[in-house]
N, C-alpha and C. Protein backbone atom coordinates (compact mmCIF):
# COMPACT_ATOMS: atom_id res chain seq x y z
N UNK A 1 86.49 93.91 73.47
CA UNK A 1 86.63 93.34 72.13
C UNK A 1 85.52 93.90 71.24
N UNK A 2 86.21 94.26 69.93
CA UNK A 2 84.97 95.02 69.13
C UNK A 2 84.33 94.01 67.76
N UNK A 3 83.34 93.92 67.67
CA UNK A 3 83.50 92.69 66.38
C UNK A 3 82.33 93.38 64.94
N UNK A 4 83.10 93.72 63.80
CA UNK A 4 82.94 94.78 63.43
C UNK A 4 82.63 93.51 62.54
N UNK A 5 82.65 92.68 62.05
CA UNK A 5 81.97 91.18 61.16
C UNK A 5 81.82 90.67 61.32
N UNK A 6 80.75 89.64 60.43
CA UNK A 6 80.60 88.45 61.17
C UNK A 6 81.24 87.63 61.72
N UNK A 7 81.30 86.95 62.44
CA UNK A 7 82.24 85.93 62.61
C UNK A 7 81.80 84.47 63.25
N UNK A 8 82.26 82.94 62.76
CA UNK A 8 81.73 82.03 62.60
C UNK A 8 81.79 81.81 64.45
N UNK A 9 80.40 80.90 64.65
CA UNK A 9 80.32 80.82 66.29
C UNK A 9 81.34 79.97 66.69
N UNK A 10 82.21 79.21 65.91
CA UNK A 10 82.65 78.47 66.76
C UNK A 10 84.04 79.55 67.13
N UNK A 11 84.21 80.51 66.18
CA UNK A 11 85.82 81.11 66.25
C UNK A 11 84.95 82.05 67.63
N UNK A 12 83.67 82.67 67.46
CA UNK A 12 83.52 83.53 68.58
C UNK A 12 83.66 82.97 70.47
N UNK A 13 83.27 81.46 69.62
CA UNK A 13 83.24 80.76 71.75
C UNK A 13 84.65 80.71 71.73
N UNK A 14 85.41 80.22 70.97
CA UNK A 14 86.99 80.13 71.43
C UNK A 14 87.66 81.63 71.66
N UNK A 15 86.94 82.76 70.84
CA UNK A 15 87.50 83.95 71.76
C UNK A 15 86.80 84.39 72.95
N UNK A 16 85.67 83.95 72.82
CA UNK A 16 85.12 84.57 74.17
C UNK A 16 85.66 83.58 75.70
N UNK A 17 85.87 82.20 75.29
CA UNK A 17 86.30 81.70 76.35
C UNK A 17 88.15 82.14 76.51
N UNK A 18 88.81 82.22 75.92
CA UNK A 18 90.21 83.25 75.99
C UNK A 18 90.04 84.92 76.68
N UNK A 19 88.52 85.09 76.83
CA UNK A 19 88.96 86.55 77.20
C UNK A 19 88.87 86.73 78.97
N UNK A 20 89.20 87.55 79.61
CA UNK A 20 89.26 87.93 80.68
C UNK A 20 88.23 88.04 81.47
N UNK A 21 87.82 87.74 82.59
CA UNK A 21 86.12 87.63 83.64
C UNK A 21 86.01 88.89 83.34
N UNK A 22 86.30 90.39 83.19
CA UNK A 22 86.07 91.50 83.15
C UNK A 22 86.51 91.96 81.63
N UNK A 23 85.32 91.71 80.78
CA UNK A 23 85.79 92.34 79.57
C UNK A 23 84.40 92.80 79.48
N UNK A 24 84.43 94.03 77.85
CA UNK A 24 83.14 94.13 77.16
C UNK A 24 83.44 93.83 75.72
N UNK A 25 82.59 93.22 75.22
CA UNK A 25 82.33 92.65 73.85
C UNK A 25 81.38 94.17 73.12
N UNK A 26 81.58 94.75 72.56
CA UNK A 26 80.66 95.32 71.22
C UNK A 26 80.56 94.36 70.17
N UNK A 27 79.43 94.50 70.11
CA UNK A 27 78.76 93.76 68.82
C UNK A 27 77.98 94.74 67.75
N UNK A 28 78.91 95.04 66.62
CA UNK A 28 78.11 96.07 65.61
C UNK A 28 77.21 95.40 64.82
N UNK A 29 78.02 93.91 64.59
CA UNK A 29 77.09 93.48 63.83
C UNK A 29 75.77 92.90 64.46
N UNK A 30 75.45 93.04 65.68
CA UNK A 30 74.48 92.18 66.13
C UNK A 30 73.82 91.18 66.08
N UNK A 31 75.11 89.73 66.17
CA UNK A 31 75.06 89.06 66.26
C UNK A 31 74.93 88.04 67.44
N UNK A 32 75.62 88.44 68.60
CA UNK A 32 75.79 88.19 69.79
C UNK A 32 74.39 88.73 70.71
N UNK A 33 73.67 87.79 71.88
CA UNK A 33 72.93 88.01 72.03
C UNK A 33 73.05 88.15 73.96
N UNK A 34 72.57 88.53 74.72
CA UNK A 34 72.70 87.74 76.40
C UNK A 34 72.79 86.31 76.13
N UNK A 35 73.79 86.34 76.91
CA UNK A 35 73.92 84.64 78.03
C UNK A 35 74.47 83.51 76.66
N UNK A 36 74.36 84.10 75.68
CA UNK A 36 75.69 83.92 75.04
C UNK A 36 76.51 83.59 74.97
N UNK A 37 77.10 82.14 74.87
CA UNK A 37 78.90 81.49 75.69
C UNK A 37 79.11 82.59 76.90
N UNK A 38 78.05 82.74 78.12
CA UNK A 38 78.05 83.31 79.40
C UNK A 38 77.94 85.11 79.30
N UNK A 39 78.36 85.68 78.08
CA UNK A 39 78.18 86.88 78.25
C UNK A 39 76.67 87.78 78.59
N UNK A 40 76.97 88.40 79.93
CA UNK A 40 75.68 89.44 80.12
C UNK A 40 75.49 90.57 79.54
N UNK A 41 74.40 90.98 79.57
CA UNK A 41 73.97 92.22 79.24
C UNK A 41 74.94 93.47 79.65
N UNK A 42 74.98 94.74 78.79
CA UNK A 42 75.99 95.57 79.61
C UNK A 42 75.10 96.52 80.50
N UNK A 43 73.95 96.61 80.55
CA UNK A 43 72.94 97.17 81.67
C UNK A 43 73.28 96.10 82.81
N UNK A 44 73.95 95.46 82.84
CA UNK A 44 74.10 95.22 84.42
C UNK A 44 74.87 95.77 85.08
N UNK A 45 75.96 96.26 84.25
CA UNK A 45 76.92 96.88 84.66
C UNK A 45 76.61 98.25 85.37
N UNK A 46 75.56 99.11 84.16
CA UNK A 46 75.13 99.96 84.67
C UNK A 46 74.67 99.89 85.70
N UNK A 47 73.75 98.95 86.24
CA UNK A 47 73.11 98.54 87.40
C UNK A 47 73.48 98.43 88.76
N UNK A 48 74.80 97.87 88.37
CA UNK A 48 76.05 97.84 89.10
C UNK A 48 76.76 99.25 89.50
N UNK A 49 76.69 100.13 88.96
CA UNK A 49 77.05 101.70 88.64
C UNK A 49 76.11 102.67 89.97
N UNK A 50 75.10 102.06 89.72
CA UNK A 50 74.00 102.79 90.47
C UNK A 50 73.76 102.37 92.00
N UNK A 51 74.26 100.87 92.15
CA UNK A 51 73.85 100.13 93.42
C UNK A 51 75.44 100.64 93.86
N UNK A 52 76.17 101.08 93.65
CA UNK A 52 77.58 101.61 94.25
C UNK A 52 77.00 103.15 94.19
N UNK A 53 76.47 103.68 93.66
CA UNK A 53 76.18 105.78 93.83
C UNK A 53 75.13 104.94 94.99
N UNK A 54 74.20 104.25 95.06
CA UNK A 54 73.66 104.43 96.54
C UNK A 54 74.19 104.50 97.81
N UNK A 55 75.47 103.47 97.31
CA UNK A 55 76.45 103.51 98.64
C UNK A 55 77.34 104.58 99.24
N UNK A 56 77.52 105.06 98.07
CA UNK A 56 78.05 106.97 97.82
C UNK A 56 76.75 107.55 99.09
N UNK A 57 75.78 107.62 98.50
CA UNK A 57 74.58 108.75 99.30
C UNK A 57 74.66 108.24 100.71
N UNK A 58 73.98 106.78 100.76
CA UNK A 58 74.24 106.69 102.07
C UNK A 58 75.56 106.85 103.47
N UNK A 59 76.88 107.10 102.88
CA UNK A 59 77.93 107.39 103.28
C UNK A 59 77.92 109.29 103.57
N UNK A 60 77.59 109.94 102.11
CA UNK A 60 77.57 110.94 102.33
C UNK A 60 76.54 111.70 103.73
N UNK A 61 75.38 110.90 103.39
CA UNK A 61 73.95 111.23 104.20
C UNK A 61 74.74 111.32 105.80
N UNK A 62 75.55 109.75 106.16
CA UNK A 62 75.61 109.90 107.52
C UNK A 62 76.66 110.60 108.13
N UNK A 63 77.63 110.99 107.49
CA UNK A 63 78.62 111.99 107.17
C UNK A 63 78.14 113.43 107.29
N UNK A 64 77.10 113.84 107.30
CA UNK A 64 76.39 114.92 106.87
C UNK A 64 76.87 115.92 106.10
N UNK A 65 77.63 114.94 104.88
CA UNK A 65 78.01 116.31 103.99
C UNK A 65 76.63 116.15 102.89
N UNK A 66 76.29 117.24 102.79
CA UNK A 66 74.95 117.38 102.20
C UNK A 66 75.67 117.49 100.49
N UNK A 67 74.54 117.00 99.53
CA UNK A 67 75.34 117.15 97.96
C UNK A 67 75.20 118.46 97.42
N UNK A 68 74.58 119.36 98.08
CA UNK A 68 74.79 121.23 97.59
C UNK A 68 76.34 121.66 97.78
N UNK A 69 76.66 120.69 98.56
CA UNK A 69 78.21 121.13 99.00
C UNK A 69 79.12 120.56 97.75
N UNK A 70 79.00 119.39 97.22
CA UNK A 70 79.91 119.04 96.35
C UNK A 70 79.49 119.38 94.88
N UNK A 71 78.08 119.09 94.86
CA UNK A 71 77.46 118.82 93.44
C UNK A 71 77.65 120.08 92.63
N UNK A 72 77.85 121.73 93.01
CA UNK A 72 78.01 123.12 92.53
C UNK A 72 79.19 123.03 92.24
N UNK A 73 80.14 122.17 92.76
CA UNK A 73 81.82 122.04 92.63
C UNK A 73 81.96 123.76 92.38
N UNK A 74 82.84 124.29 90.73
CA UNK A 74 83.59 125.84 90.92
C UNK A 74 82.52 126.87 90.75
N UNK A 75 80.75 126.71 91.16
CA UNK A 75 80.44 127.72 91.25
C UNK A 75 79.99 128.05 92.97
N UNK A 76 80.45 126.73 93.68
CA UNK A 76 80.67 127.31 94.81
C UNK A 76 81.49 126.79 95.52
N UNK A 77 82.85 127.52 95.88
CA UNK A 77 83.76 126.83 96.14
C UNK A 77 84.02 126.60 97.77
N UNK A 78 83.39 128.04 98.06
CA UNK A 78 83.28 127.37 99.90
C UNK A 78 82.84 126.27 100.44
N UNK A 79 81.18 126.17 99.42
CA UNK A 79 80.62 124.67 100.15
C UNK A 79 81.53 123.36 99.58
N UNK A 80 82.30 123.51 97.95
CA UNK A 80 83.33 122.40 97.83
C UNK A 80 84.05 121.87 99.21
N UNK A 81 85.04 123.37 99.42
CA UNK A 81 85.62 123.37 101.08
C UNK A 81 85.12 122.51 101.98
N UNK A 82 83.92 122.92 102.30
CA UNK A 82 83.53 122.62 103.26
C UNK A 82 83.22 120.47 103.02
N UNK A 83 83.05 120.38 102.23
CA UNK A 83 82.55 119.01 101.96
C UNK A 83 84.08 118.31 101.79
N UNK A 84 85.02 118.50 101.35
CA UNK A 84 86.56 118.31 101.44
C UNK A 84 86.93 118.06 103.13
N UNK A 85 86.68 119.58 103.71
CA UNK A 85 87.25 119.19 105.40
C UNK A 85 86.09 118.11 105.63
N UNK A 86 85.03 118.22 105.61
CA UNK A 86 84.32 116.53 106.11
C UNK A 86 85.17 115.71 106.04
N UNK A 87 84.98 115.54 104.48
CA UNK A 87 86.05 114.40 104.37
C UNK A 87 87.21 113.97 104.65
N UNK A 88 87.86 115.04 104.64
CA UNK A 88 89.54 114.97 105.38
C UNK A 88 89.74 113.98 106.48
N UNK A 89 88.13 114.28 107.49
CA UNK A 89 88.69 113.62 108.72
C UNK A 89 88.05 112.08 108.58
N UNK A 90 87.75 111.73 107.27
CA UNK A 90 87.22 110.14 107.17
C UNK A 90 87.45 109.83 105.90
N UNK A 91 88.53 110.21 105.70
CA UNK A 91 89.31 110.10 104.00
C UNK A 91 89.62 108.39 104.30
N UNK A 92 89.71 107.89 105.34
CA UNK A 92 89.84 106.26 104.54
C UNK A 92 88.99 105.32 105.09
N UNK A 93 87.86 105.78 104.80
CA UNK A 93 86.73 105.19 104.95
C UNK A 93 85.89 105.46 103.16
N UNK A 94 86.23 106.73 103.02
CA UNK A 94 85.85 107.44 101.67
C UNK A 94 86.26 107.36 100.51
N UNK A 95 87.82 107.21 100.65
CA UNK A 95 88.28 106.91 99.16
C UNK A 95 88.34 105.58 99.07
N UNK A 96 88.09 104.47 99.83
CA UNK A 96 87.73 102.88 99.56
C UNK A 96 86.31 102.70 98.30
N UNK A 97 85.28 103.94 99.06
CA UNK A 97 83.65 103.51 98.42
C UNK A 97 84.24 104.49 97.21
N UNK A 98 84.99 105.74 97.54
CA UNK A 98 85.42 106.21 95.61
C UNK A 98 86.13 105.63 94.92
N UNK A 99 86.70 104.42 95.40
CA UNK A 99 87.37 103.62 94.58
C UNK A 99 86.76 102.43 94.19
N UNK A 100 85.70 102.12 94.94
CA UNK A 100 84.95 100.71 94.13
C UNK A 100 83.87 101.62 92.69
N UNK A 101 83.25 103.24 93.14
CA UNK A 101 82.68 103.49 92.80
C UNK A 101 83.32 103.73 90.68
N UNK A 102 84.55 104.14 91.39
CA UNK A 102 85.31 104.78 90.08
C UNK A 102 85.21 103.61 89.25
N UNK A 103 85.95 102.37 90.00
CA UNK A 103 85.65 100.74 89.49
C UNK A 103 84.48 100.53 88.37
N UNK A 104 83.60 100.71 89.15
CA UNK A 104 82.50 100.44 88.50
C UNK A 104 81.84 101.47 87.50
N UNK A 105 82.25 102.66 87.35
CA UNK A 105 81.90 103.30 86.14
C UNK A 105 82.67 102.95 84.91
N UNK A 106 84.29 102.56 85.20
CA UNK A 106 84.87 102.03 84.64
C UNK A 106 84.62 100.80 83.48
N UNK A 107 84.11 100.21 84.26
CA UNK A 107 83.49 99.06 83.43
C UNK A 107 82.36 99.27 82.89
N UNK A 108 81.66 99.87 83.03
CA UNK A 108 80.19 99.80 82.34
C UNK A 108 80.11 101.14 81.15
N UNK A 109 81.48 101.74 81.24
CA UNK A 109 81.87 102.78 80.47
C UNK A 109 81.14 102.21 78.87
N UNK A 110 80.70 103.11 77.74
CA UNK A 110 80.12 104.43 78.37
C UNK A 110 78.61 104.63 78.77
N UNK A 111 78.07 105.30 79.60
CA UNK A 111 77.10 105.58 80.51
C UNK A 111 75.65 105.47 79.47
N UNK A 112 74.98 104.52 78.86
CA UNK A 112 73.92 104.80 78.24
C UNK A 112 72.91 105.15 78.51
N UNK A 113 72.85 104.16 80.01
CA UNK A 113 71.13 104.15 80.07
C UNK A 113 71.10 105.42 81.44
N UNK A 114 71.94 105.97 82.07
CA UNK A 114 71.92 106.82 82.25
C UNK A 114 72.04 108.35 82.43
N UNK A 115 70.95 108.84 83.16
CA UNK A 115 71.12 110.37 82.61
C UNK A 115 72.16 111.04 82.55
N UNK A 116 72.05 112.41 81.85
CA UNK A 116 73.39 113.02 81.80
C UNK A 116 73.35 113.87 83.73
N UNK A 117 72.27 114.15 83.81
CA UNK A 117 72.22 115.09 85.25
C UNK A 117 73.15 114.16 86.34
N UNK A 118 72.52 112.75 85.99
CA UNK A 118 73.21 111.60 87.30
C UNK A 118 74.26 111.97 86.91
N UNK A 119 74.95 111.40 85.94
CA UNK A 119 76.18 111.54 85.43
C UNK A 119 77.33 112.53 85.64
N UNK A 120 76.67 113.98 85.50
CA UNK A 120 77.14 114.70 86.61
C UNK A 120 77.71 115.12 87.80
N UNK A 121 76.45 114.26 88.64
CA UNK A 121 76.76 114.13 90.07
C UNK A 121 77.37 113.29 90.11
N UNK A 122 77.45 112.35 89.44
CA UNK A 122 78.61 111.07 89.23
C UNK A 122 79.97 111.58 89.61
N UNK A 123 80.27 112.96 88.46
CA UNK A 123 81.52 113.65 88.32
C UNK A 123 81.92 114.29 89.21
N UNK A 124 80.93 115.18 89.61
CA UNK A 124 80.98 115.87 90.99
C UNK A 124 81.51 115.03 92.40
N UNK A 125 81.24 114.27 92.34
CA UNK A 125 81.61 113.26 93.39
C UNK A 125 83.04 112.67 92.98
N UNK A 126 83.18 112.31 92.05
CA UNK A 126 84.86 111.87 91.86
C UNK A 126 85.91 112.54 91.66
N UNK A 127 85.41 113.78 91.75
CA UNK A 127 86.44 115.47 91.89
C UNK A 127 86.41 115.65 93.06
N UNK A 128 85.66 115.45 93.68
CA UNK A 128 85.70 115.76 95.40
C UNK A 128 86.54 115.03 95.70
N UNK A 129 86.25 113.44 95.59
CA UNK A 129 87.77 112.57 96.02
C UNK A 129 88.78 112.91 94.94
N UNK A 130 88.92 113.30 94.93
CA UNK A 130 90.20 113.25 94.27
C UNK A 130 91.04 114.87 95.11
N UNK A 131 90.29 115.67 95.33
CA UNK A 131 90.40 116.42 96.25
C UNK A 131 90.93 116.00 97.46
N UNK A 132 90.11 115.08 97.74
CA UNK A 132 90.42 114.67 99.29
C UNK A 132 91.51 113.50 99.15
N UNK A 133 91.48 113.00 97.94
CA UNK A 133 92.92 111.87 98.11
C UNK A 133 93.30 113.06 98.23
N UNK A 134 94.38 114.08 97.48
CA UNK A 134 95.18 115.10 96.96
C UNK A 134 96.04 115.64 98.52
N UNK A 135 94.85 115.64 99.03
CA UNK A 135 95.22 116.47 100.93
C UNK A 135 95.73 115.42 101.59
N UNK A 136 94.74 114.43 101.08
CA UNK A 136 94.94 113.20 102.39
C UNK A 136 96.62 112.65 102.94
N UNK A 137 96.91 111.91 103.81
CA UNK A 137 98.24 111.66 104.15
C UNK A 137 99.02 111.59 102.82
N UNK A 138 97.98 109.66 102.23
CA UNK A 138 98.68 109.28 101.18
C UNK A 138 99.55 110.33 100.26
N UNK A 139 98.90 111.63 100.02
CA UNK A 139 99.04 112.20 98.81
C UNK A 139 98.98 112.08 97.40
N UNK A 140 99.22 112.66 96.49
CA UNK A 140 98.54 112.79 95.37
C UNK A 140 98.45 111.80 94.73
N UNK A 141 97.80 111.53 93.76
CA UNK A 141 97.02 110.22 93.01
C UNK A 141 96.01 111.00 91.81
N UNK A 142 96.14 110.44 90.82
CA UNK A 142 95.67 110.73 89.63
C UNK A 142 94.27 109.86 89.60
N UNK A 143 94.49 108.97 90.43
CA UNK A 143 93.13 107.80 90.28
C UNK A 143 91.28 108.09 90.11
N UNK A 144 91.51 108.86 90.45
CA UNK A 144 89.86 109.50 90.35
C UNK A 144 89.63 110.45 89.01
N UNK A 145 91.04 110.86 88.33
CA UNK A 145 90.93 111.21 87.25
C UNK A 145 90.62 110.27 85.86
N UNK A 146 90.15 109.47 85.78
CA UNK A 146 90.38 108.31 85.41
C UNK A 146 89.77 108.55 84.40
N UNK A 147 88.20 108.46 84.74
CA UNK A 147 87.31 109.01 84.47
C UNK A 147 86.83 110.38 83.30
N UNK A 148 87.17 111.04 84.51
CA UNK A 148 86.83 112.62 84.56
C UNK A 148 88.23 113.75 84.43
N UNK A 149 88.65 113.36 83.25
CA UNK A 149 89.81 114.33 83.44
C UNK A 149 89.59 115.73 83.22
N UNK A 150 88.43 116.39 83.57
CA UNK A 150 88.39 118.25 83.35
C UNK A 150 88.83 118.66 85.17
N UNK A 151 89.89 118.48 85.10
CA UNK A 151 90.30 118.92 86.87
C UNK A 151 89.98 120.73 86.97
N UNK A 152 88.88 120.90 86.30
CA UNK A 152 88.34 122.48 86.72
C UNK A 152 88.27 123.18 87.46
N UNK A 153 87.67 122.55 88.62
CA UNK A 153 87.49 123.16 90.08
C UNK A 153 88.63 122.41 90.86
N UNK A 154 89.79 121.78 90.67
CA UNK A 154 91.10 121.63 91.78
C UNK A 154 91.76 122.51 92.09
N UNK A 155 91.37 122.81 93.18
CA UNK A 155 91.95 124.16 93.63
C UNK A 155 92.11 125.45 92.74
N UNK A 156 91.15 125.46 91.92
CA UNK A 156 91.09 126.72 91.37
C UNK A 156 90.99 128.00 92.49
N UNK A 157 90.07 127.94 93.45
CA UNK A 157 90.42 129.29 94.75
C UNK A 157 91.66 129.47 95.07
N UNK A 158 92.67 128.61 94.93
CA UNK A 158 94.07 129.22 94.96
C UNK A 158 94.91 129.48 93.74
N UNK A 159 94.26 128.63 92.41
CA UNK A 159 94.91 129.09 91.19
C UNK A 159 94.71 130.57 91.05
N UNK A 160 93.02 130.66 90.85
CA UNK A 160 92.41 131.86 90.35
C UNK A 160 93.24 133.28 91.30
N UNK A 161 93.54 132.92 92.68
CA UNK A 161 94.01 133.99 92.89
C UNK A 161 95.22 133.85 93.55
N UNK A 162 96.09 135.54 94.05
CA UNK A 162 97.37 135.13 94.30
C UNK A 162 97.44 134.91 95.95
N UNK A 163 96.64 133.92 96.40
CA UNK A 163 96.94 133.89 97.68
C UNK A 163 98.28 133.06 98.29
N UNK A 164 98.58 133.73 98.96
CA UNK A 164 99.78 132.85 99.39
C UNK A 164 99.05 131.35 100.09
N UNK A 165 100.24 130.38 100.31
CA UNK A 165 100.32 129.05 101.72
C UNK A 165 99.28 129.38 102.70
N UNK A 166 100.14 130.28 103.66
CA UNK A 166 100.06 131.05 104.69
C UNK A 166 98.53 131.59 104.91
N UNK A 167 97.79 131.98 103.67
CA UNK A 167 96.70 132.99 103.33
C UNK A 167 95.83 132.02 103.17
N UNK A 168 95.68 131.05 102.66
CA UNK A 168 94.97 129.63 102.47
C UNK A 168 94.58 129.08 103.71
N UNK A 169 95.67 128.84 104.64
CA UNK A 169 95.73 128.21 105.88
C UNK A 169 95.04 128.89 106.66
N UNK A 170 95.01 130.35 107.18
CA UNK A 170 94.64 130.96 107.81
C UNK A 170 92.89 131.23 107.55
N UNK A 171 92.88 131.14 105.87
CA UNK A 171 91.27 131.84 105.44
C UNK A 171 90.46 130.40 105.81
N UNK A 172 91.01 129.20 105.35
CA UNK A 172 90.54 127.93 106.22
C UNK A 172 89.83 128.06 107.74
N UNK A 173 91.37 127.99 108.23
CA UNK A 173 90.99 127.75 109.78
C UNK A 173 90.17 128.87 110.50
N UNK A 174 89.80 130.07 109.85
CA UNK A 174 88.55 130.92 110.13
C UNK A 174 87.27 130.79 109.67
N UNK A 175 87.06 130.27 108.75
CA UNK A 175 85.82 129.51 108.73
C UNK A 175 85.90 127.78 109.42
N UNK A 176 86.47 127.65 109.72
CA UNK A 176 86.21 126.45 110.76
C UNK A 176 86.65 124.91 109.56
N UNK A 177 87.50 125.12 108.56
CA UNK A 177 88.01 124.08 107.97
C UNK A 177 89.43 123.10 108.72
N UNK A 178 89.38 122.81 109.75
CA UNK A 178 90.61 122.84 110.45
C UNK A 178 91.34 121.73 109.54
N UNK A 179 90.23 120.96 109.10
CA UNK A 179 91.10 119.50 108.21
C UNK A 179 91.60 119.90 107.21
N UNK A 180 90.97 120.93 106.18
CA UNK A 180 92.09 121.70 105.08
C UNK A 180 93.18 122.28 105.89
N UNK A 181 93.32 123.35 106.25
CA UNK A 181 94.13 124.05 106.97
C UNK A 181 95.27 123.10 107.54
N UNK A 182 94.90 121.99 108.36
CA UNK A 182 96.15 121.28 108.59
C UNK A 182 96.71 120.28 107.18
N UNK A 183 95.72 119.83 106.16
CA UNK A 183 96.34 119.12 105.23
C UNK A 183 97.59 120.15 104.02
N UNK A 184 96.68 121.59 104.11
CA UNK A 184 97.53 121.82 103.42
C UNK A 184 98.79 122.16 103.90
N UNK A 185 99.25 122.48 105.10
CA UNK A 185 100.56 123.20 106.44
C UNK A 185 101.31 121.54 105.62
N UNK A 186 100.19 120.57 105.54
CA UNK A 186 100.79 119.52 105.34
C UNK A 186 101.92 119.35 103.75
N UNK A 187 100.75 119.64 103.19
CA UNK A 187 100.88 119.67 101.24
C UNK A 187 102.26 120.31 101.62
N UNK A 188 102.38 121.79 101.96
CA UNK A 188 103.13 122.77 101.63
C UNK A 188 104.32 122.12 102.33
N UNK A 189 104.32 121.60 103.49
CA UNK A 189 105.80 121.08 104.13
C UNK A 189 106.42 119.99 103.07
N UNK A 190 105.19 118.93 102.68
CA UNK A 190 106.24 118.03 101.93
C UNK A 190 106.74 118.42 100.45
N UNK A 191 106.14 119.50 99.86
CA UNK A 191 106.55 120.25 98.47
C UNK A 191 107.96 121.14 98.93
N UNK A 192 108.10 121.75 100.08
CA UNK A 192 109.38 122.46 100.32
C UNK A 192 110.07 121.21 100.69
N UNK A 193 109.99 120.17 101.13
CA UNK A 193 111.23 119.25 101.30
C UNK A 193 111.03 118.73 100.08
N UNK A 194 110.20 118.34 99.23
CA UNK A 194 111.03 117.53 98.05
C UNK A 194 111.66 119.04 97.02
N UNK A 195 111.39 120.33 97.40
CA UNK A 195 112.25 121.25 96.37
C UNK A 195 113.74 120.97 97.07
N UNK A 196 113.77 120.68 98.28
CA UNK A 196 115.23 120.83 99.06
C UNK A 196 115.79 119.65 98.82
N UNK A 197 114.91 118.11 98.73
CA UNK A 197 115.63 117.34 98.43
C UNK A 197 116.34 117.33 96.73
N UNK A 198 115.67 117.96 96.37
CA UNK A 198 116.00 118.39 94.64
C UNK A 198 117.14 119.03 94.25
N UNK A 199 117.12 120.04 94.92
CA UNK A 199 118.42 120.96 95.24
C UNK A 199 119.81 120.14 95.75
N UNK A 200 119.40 119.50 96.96
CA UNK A 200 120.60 118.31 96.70
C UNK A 200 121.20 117.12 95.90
N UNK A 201 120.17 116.74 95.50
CA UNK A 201 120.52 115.84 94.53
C UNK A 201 121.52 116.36 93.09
C-alpha cells in the first residue's frame, strides 16, 4: 500500500487492520512510524533476507560447492557446470532453501540497506537454481525468475554455440558432470516426446 497523503489515523488503522499479515506500507508522506497499529520496520525484512543467505552458505559450504563456482555465473561457465551437477544430485534439499530464500527477497523488495556486491551474489545464486530446477525431475519453472529476470548465463554454452544434444552429453560426462549429462539425455527425451505428442494432436 502506497500513501502518497495524508491521511486521518483513524481511516489509516481501519486500512491497516483490512490489510494482509504480509504486506508493505510506503509512507511518502512520513507519517507512519514502527509499531504503528503493529506495523514493523522494513529492515527486518531485510534482516530476514540475510538470516536465509546464511542458510544458503551453510548448505552450499557442506555441499562443497564452493561460490567461485556459481558467483562468475557466464564468465565461467565450466565452474557454473560444475556447481549445477552438485546440485543435481541434492536438488530437493536445494530448491526448498531457494525457495524460502527467493520468499524472502520478495518481500523485503527493494534491497536498501544492502549492498549491491551481496546483491549480486544474491542473483548469482537464484540463477543457479533455477538452473538446477530447469534439469531437475520436476522440470521447468520460471520461479526463481521472479526476481532476477536477466536469464544471461541459462545455458548460454549451448546457445552461444552449435553443439548438438549428443555433444553436450558427452562434453559433460568427460569432465565428470554425470548429473548434467543424465538430466539433460533427460531434458532432451521429454522435449522429443512432447514434439511427438504435438504432432499427434
Amino acid at each position: 500500500m502506497y500513501l502518497t497523503i495524508q491521511v486521518p489515523e483513524k481511516a489509516l488503522a481501519q486500512w491497516v487492520a483490512g490489510l494482509p499479515a504480509s504486506v508493505l506500507v510506503v509512507d511518502y508522506e512520513r507519517q507512519l512510524e514502527a509499531d504503528n497499529f503493529g506495523l514493523r520496520p522494513k529492515a527486518e525484512l531485510e534482516a530476514v533476507v540475510r538470516t536465509n543467505w546464511k542458510t544458503v552458505e551453510t548448505f552450499m559450504a557442506t555441499h562443497q560447492v564452493q561460490s567461485r563456482q556459481w558467483e562468475r555465473g557466464v564468465n565461467d561457465p565450466d565452474a557454473l557446470d560444475d556447481a549445477v551437477d552438485a546440485l543435481l544430485g541434492v536438488e530437493s534439499e536445494v530448491l526448498p532453501i531457494a525457495s524460502a530464500f527467493q520468499h524472502a527477497i520478495d518481500l523485503a523488495r527493494p534491497l536498501l540497506a544492502i549492498p549491491k556486491q551481496e546483491r549480486d551474489r544474491y542473483e548469482a545464486f537464484l540463477m543457479l537454481a533455477h538452473r538446477v530446477q530447469t534439469l531437475a525431475p520436476g522440470g521447468f519453472s520460471a520461479h526463481f525468475l521472479n526476481t532476477y529476470a536477466d536469464d544471461v548465463f541459462f545455458f548460454s554454452d549451448l546457445v552461444s554455440s552449435q553443439e548438438s544434444l549428443a555433444e553436450a552429453v558427452a562434453r559433460h560426462e568427460q569432465a565428470g558432470r554425470f548429473n548434467v549429462a543424465r538430466a539433460l539425455l533427460q531434458f532432451g527425451s521429454v522435449r522429443t516426446l512432447n514434439r511427438r505428442l504435438v504432432a499427434v494432436v
